[in-house]
N, C-alpha and C. Protein backbone atom coordinates (compact mmCIF):
# COMPACT_ATOMS: atom_id res chain seq x y z
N UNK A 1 -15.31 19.47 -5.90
CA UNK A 1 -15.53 18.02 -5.93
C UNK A 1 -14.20 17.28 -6.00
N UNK A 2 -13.03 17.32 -6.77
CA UNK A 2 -12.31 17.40 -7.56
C UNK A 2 -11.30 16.56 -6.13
N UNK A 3 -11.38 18.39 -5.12
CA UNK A 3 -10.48 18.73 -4.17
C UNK A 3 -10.80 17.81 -2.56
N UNK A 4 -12.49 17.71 -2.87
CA UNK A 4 -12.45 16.54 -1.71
C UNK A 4 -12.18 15.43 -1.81
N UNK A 5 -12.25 14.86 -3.27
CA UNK A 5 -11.81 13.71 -3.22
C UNK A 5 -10.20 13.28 -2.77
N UNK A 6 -9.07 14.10 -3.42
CA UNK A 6 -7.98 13.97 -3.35
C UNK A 6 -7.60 14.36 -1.99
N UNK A 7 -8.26 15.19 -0.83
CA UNK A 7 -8.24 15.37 0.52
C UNK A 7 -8.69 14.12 1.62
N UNK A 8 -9.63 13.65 0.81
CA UNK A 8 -10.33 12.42 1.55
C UNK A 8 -8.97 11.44 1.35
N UNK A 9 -8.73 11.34 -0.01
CA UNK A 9 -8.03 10.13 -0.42
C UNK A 9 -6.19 10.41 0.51
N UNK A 10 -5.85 11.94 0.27
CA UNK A 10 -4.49 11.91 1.33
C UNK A 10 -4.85 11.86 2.63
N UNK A 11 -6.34 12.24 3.26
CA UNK A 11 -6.23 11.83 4.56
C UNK A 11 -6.31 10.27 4.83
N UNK A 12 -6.85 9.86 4.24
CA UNK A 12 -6.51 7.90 3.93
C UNK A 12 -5.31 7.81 4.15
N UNK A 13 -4.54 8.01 2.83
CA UNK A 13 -3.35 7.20 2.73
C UNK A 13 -2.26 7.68 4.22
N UNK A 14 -2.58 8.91 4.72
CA UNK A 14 -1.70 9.32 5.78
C UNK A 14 -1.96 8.56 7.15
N UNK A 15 -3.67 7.80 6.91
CA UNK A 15 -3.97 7.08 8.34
C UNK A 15 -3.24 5.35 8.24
N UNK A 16 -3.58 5.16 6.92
CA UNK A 16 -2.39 3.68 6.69
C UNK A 16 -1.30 3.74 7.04
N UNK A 17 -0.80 4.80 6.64
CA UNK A 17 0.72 5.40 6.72
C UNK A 17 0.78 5.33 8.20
N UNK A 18 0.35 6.06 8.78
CA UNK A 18 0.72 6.18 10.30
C UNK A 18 0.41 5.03 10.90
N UNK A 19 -1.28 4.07 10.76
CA UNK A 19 -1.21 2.90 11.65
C UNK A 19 -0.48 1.31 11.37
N UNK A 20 0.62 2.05 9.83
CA UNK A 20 1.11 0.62 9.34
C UNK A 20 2.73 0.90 10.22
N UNK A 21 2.97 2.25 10.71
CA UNK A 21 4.16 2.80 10.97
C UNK A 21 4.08 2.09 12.50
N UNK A 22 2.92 2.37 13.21
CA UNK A 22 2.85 2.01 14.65
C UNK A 22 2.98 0.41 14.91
N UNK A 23 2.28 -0.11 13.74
CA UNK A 23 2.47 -1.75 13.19
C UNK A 23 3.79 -2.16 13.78
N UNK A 24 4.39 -1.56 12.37
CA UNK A 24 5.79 -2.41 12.10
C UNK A 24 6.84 -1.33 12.27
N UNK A 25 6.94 -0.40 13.16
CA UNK A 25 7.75 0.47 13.60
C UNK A 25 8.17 1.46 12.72
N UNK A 26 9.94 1.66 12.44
CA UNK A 26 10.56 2.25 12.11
C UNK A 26 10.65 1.97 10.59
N UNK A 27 10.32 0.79 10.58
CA UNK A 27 11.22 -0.21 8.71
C UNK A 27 9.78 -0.62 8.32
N UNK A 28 9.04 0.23 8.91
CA UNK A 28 8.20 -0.34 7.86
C UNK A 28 7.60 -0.40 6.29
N UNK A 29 8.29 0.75 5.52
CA UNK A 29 8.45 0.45 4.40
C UNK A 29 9.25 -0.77 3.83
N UNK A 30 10.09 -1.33 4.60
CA UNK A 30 10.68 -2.89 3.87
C UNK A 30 9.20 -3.60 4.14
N UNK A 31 8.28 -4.02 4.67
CA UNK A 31 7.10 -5.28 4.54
C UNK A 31 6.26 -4.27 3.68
N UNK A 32 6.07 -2.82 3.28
CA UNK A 32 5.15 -2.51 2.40
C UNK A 32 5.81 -3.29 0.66
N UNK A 33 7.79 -2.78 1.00
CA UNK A 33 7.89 -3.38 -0.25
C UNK A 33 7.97 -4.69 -0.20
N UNK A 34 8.45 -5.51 0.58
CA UNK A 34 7.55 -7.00 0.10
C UNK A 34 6.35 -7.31 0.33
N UNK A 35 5.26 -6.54 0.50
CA UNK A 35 4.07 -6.63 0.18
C UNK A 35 3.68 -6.83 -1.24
N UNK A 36 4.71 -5.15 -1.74
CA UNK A 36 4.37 -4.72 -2.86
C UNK A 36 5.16 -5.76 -4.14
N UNK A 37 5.94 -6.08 -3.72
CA UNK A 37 6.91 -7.86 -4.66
C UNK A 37 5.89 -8.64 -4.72
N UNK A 38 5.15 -8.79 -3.17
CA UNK A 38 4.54 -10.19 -3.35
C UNK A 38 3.36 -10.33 -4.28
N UNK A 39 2.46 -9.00 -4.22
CA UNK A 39 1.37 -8.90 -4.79
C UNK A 39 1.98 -8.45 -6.58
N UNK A 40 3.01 -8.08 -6.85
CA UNK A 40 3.22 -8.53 -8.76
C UNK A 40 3.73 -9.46 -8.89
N UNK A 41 3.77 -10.45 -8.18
CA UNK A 41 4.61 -11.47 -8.22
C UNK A 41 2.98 -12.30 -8.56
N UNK A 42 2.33 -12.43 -7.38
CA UNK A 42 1.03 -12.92 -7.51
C UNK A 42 0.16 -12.56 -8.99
N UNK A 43 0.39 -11.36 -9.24
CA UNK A 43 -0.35 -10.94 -10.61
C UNK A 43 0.36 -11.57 -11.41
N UNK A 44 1.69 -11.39 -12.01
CA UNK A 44 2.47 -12.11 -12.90
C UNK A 44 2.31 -13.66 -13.14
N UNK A 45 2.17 -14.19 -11.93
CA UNK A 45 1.72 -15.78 -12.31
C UNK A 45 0.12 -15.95 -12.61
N UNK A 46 -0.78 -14.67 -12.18
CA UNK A 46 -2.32 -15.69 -12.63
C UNK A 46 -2.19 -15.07 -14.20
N UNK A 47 -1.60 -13.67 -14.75
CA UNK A 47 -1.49 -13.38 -15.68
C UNK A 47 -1.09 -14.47 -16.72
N UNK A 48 0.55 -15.51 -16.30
CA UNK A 48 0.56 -16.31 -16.82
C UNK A 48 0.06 -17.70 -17.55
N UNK A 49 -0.75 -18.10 -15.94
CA UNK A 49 -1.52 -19.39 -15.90
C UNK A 49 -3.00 -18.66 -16.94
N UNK A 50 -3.04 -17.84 -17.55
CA UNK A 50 -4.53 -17.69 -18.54
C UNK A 50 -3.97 -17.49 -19.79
């Protein structure tokens, strides 16, 4: 059970991986990491505003 999940879940992350690569080419880890800025950036302020 355990083992399909974590198989299901790396064959996922390897199909993002590849159709975010075909996306945005070569660099596309720079827009995952300002993805990844933008979205704690976004948490950090609704965290604040409550």
């Amino acid at each position: 059970m355990v083992q399909t999940i974590t198989d299901n879940y790396n064959a996922f992350v390897g199909t993002v991986i590849a159709v975010i690569s075909v996306i945005f080419g070569e660099h596309w880890y720079l827009f995952a990491l300002f993805l990844a800025l933008n979205i704690a950036d976004w948490v950090t302020g609704w965290m604040k505003s409550r």
